[in-house]
Protein backbone atom coordinates (compact mmCIF):
# COMPACT_ATOMS: atom_id res chain seq x y z
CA UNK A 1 117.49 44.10 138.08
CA UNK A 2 118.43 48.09 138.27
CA UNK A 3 117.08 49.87 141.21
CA UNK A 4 114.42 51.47 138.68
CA UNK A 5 113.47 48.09 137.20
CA UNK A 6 112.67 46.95 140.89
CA UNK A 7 110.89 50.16 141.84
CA UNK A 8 108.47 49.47 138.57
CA UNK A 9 108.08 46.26 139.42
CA UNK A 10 107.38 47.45 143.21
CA UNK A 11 104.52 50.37 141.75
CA UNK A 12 103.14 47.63 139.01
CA UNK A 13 102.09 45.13 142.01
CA UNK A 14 100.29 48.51 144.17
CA UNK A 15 98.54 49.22 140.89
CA UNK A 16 97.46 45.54 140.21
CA UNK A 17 96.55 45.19 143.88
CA UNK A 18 94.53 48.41 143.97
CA UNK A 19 93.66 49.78 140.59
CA UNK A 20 91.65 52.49 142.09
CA UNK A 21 95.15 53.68 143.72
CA UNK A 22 95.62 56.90 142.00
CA UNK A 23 99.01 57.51 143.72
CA UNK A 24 100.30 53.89 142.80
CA UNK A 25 99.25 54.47 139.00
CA UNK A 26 100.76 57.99 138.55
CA UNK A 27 104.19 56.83 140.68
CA UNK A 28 104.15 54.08 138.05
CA UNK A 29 103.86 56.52 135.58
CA UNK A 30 106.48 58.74 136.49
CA UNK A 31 108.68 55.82 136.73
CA UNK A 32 107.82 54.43 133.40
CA UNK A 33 108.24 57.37 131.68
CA UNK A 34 111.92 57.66 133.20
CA UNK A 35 112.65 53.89 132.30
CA UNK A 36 111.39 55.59 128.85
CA UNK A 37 108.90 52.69 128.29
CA UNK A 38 106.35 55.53 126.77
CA UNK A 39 103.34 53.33 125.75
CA UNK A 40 103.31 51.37 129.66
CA UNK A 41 103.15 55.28 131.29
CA UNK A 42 100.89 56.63 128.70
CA UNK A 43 98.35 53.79 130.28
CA UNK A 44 99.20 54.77 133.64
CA UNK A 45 99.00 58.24 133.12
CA UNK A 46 95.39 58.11 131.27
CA UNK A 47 94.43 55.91 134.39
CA UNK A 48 95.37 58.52 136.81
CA UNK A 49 93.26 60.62 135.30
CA UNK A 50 90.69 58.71 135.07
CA UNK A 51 90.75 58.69 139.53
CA UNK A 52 91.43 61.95 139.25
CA UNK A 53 90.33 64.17 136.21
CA UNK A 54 91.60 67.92 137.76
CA UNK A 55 95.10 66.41 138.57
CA UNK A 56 96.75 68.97 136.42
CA UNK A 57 99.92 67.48 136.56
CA UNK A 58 99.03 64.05 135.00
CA UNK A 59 97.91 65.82 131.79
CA UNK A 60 101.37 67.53 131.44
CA UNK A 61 103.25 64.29 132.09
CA UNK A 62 100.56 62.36 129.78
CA UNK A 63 101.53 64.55 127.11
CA UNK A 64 105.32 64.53 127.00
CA UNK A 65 105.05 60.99 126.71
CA UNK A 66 102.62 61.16 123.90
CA UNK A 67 104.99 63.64 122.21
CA UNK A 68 107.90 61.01 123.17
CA UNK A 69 105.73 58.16 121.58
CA UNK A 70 105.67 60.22 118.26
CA UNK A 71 102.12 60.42 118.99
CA UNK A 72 101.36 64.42 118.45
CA UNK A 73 98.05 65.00 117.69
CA UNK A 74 96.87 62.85 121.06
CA UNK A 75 99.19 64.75 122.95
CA UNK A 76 97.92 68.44 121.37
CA UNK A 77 94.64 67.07 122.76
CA UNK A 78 95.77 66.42 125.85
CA UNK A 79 97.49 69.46 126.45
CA UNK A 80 94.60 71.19 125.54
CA UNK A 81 92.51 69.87 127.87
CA UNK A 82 94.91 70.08 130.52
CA UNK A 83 95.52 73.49 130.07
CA UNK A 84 92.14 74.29 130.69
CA UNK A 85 91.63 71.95 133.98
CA UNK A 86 95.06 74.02 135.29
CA UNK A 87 93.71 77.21 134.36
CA UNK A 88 90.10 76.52 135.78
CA UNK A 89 91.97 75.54 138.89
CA UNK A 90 94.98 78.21 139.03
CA UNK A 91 97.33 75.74 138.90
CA UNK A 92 99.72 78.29 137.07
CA UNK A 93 102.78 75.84 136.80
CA UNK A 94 101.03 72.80 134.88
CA UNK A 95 99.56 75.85 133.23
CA UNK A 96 102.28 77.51 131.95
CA UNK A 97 104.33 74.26 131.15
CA UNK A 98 101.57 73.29 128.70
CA UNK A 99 100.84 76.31 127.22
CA UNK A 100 104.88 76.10 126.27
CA UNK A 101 104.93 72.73 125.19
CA UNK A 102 101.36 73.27 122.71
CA UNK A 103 103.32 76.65 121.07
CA UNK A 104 106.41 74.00 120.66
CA UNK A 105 104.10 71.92 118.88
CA UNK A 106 102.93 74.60 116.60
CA UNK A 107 99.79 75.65 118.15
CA UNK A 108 98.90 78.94 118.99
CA UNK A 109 99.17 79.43 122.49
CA UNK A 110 96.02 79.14 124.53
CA UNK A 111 94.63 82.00 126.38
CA UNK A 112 93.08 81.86 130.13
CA UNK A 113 89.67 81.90 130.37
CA UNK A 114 89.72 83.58 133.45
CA UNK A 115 88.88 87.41 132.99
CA UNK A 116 91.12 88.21 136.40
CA UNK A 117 94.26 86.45 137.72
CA UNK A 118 93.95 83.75 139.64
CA UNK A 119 94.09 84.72 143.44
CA UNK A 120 92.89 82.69 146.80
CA UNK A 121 89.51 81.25 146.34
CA UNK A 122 89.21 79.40 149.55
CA UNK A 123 87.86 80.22 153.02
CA UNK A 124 89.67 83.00 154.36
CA UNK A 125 91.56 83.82 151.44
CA UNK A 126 92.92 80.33 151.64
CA UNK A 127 93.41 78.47 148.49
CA UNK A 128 94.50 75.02 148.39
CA UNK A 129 97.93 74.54 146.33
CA UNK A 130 98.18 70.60 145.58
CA UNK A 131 97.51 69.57 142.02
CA UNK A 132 94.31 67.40 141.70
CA UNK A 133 92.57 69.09 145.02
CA UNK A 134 88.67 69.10 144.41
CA UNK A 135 88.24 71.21 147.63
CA UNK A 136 88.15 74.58 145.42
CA UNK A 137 86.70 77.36 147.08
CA UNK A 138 85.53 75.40 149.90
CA UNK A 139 89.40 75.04 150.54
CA UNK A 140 90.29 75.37 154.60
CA UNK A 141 93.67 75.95 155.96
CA UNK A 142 95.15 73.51 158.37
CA UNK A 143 94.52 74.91 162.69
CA UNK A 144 98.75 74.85 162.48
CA UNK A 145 101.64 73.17 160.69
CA UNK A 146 101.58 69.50 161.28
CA UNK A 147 105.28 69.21 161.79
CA UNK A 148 107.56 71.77 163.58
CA UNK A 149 110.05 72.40 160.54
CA UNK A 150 110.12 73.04 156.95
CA UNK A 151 108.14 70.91 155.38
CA UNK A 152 105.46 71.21 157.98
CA UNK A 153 105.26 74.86 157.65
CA UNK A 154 105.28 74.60 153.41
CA UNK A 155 102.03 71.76 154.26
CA UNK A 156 100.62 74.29 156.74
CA UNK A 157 101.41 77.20 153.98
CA UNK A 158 100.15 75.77 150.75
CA UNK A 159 98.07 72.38 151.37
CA UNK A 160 93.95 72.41 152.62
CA UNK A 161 92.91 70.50 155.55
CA UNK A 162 90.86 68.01 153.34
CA UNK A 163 93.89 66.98 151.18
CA UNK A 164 96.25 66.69 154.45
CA UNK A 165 93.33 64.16 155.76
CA UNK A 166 92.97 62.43 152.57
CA UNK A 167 97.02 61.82 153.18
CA UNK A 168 96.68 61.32 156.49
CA UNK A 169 93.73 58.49 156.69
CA UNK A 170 93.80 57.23 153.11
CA UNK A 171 96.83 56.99 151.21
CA UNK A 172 99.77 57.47 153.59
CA UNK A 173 98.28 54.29 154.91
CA UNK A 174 98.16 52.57 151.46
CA UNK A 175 101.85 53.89 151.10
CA UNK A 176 102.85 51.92 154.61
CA UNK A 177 101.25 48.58 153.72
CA UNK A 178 101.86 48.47 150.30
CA UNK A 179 105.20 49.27 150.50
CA UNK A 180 105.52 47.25 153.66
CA UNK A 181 107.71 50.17 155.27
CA UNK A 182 109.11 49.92 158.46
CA UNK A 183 108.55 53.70 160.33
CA UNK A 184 111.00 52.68 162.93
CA UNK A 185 113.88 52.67 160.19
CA UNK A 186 115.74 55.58 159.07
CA UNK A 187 114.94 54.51 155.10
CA UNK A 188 111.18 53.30 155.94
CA UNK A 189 110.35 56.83 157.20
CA UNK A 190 112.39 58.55 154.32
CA UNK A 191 110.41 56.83 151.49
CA UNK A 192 107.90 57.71 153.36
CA UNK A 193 108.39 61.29 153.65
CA UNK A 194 109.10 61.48 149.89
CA UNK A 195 105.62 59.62 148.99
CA UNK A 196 103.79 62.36 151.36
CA UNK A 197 105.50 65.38 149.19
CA UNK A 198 104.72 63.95 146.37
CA UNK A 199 100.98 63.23 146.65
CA UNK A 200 101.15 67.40 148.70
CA UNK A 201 102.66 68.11 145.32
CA UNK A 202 105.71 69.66 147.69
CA UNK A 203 108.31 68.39 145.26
């Protein structure tokens, strides 16, 4: 079995074990849609979104596969409403990236709702940065960078408090068990560190 065969397999077992893992079913996703098995990450994609609806990301993802699939007028749909969660949310990358792919696709490119640019919405000017964060305006920024480096500074910099807990008490802990990693092991805490970015939306 290839390395991505096993890590499939390894993502299909936490999203049979927990379907109401939203990280396990958009890894799977991701991974799927790399294997190229289009129809398989389509389903994991749509049930991402059903965990989390205003995970911009997904809808982007969701839609290349659809367009992959041969399946265009689902994924104009999709991009559609994805466009609109991003832009509701000023997620400007998803944003941009879909408006691209729908004026590929021979749609007229959709215009922002928004009657201003997007700017920080959260408390004190803060505004969270991860795709899929419900905090909105209510957004708080982290006391101080959790770690003293890079990557602690770019959580402290761009991520709310309530995602960081969410990461913190929920899913890094579904990541661990799941996973079975070791944290005393050079590779445990590097898949580790990778599963964190990903669900900060630091990569």
């Amino acid at each position: 079995m290839s390395q991505l065969q096993d890590r499939i397999a390894q993502f299909r077992k936490m999203a049979n074990d927990d379907p109401d893992n939203e990280l396990g079913h958009y890894r799977l996703g991701q991974l799927l849609m790399e294997a190229r098995q289009f129809p398989e990450a389509i389903q994991s994609f749509r049930r991402t979104l059903e965990l989390s609806p205003r995970f911009s990301k997904v809808y982007q993802l969701l839609a290349q596969c659809l367009v992959d699939d041969n399946r265009r007028e689902e994924a104009v749909a999709v991009l559609k409403q994805g466009f609109d969660v991003a832009d509701e949310q000023g997620d400007n990358m998803p944003r941009e990236s879909m408006a691209r792919m729908l004026t590929e696709l021979g749609e007229p490119e959709p215009v922002s709702k928004k009657k201003t640019p997007s700017g920080p919405e959260g408390v004190g000017g803060f505004r969270c940065q991860r795709p899929g964060c419900w905090a909105g305006s209510r957004a708080r920024q982290l006391e101080k960078p959790p770690f003293n480096d890079e990557v602690g500074r770019r959580i402290y910099e761009s991520v709310c408090t309530d995602c960081w807990v969410d990461w913190l008490r929920n899913y890094s802990i579904k990541v661990i068990n799941e996973l079975h990693l070791d944290l005393s092991t050079e590779r445990g805490q590097e898949e580790y560190d990778r599963y964190m970015r990903e669900f900060l939306g630091l990569e």
